[in-house]
C-alpha atoms as a PDB file:
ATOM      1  CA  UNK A   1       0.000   0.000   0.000  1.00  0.00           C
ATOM      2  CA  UNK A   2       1.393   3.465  -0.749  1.00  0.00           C
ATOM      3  CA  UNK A   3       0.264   6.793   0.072  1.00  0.00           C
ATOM      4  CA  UNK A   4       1.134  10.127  -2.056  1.00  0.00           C
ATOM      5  CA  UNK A   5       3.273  13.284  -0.720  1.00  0.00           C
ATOM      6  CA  UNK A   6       2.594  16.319  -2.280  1.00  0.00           C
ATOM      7  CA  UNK A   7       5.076  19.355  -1.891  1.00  0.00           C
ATOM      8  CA  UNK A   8       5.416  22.307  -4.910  1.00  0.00           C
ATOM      9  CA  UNK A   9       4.656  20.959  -8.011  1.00  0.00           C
ATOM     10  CA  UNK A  10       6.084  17.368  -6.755  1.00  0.00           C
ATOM     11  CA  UNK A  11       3.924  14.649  -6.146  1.00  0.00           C
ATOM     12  CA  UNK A  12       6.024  11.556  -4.626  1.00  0.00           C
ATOM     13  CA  UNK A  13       4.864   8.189  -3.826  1.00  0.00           C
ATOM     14  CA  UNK A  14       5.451   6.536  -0.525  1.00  0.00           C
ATOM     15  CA  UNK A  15       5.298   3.856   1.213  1.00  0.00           C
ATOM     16  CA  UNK A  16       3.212   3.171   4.196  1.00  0.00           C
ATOM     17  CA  UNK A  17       3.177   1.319   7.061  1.00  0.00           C
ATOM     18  CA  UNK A  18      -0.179  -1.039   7.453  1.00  0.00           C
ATOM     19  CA  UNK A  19      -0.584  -2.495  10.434  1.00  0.00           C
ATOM     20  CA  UNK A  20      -0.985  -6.453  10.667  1.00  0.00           C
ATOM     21  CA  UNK A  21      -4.433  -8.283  10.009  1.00  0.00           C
ATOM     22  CA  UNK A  22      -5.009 -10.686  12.108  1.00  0.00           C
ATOM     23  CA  UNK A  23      -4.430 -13.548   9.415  1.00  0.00           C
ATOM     24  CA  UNK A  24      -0.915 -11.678   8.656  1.00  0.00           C
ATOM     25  CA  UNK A  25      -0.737 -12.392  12.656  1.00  0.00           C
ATOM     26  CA  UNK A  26      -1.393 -15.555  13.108  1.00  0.00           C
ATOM     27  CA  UNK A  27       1.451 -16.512   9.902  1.00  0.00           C
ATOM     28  CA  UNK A  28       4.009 -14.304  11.631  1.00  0.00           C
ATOM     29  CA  UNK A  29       3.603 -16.327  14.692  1.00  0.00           C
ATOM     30  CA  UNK A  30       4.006 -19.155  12.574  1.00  0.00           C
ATOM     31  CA  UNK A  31       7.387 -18.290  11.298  1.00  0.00           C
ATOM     32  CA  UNK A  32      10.849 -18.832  12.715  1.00  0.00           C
ATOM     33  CA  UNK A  33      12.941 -16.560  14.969  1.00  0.00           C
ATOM     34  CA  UNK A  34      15.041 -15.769  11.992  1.00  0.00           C
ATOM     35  CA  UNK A  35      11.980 -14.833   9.739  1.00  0.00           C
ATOM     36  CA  UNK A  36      10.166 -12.669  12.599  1.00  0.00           C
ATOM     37  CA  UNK A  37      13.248 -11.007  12.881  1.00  0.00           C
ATOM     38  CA  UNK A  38      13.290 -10.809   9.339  1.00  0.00           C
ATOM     39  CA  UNK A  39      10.279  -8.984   9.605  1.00  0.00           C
ATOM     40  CA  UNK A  40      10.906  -6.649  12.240  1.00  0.00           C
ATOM     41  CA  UNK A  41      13.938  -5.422  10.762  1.00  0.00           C
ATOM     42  CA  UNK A  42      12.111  -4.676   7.310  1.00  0.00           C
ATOM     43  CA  UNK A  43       9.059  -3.005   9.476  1.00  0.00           C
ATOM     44  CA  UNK A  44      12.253  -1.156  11.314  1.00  0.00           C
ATOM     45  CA  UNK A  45      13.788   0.222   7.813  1.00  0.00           C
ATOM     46  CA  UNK A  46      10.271   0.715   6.413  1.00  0.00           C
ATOM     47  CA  UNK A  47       9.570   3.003   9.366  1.00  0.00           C
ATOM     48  CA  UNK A  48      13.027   4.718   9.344  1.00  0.00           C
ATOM     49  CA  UNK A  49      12.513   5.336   5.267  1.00  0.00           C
ATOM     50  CA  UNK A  50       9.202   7.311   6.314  1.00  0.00           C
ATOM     51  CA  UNK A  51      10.872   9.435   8.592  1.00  0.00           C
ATOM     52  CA  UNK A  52      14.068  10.285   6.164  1.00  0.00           C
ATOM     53  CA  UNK A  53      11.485  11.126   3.313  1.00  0.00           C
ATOM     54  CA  UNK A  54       9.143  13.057   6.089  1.00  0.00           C
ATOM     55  CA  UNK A  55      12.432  15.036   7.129  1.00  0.00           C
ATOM     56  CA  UNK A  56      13.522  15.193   3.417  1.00  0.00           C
ATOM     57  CA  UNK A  57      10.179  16.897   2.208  1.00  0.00           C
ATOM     58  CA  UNK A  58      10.161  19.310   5.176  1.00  0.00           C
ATOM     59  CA  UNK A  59      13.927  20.059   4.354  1.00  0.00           C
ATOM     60  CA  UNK A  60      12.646  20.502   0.559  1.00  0.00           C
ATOM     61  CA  UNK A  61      10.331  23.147   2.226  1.00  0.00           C
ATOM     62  CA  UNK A  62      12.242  24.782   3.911  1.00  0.00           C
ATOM     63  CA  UNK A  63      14.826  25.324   1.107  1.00  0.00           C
ATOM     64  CA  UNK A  64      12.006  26.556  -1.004  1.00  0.00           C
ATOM     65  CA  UNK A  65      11.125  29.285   1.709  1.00  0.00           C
ATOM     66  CA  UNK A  66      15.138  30.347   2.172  1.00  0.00           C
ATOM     67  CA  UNK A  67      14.920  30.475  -1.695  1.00  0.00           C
ATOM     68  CA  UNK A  68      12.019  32.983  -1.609  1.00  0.00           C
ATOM     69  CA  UNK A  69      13.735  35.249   1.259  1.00  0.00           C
ATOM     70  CA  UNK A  70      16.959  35.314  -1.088  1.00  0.00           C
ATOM     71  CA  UNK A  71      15.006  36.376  -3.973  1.00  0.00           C
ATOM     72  CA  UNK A  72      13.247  39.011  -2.085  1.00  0.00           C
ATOM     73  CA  UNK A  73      16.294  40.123  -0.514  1.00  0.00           C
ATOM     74  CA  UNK A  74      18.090  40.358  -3.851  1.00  0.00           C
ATOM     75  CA  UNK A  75      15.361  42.775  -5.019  1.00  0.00           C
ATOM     76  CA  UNK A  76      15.508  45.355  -2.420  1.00  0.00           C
ATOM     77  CA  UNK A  77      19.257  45.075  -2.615  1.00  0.00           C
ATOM     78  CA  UNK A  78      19.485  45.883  -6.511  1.00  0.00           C
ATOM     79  CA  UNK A  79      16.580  48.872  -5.267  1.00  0.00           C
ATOM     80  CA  UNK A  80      19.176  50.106  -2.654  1.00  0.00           C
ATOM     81  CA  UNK A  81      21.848  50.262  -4.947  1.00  0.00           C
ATOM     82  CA  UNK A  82      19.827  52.008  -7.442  1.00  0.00           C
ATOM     83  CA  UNK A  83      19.044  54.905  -4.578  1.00  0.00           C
ATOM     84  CA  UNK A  84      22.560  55.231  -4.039  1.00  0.00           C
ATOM     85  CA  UNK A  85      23.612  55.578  -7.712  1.00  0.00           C
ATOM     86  CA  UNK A  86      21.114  58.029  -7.340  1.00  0.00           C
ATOM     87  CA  UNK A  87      22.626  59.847  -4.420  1.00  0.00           C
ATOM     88  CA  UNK A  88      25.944  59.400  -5.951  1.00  0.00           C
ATOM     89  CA  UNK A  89      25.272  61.162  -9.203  1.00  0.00           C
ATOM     90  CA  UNK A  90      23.498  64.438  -7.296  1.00  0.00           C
ATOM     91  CA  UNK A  91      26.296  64.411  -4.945  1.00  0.00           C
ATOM     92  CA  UNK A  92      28.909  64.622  -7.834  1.00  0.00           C
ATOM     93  CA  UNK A  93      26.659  67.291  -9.650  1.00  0.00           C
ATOM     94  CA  UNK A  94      26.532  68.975  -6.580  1.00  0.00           C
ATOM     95  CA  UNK A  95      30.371  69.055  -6.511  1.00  0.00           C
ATOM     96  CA  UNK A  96      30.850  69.927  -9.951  1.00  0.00           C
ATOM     97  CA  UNK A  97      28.757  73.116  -9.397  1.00  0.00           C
ATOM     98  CA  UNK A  98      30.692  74.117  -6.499  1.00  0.00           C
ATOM     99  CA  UNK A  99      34.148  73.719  -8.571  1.00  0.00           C
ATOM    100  CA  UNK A 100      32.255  75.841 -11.349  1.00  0.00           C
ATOM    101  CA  UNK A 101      30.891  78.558  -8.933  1.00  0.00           C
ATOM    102  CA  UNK A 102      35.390  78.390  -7.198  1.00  0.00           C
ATOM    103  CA  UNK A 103      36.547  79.122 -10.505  1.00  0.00           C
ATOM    104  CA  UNK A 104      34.287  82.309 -10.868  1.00  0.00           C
ATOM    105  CA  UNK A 105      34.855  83.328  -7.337  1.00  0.00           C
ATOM    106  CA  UNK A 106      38.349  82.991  -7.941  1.00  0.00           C
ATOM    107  CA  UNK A 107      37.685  84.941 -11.258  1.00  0.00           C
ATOM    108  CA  UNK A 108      35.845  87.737  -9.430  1.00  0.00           C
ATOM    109  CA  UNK A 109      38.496  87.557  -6.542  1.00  0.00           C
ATOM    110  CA  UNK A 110      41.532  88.199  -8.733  1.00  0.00           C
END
């Protein structure tokens, strides 16, 4: 039996744990040490498989999220940098207009 994970746009098939009937029960207790321990260890790696995928898809999440917050970020950076270009280019007219309005003062002066 297998159940479906859906996160973004993927869909991904897992596997599920089902719990015993009671005619899987009765051929369990039927079987060997070796094959109930059989068992258990494939129930055991069946149930840590759902928790790597769980963590995975929360992981996958999470990285989609940080992506987002960089992407943002990056946008009111490049809008920063574009105010101070701005400030940078009336601060140099500024200064140009003060060496213009020097030269005439020094003009005047002499």
């Amino acid at each position: 039996m297998t159940s479906t994970w859906r996160s973004a746009k993927k869909t991904i098939p897992s596997p599920t744990l089902s719990v015993a009937s009671p005619a899987d029960q009765k051929s369990i207790e039927g079987m060997s040490g070796t094959e109930k321990q059989t068992v258990a260890n494939m129930q055991t790696i069946q149930a840590s498989l759902m928790t790597i995928q769980e963590t995975m898809l929360k992981m996958q999440e999470q990285q989609i999220k940080t992506q987002e917050n960089i992407s943002q970020n990056h946008m009111e950076l490049k809008g920063n940098i574009n105010k101070l270009e701005d400030k940078v280019d009336t601060i140099q007219q500024t200064m140009q207009k003060n060496e213009q309005k020097l030269k005439e003062v020094k003009r005047n002066w002499n």
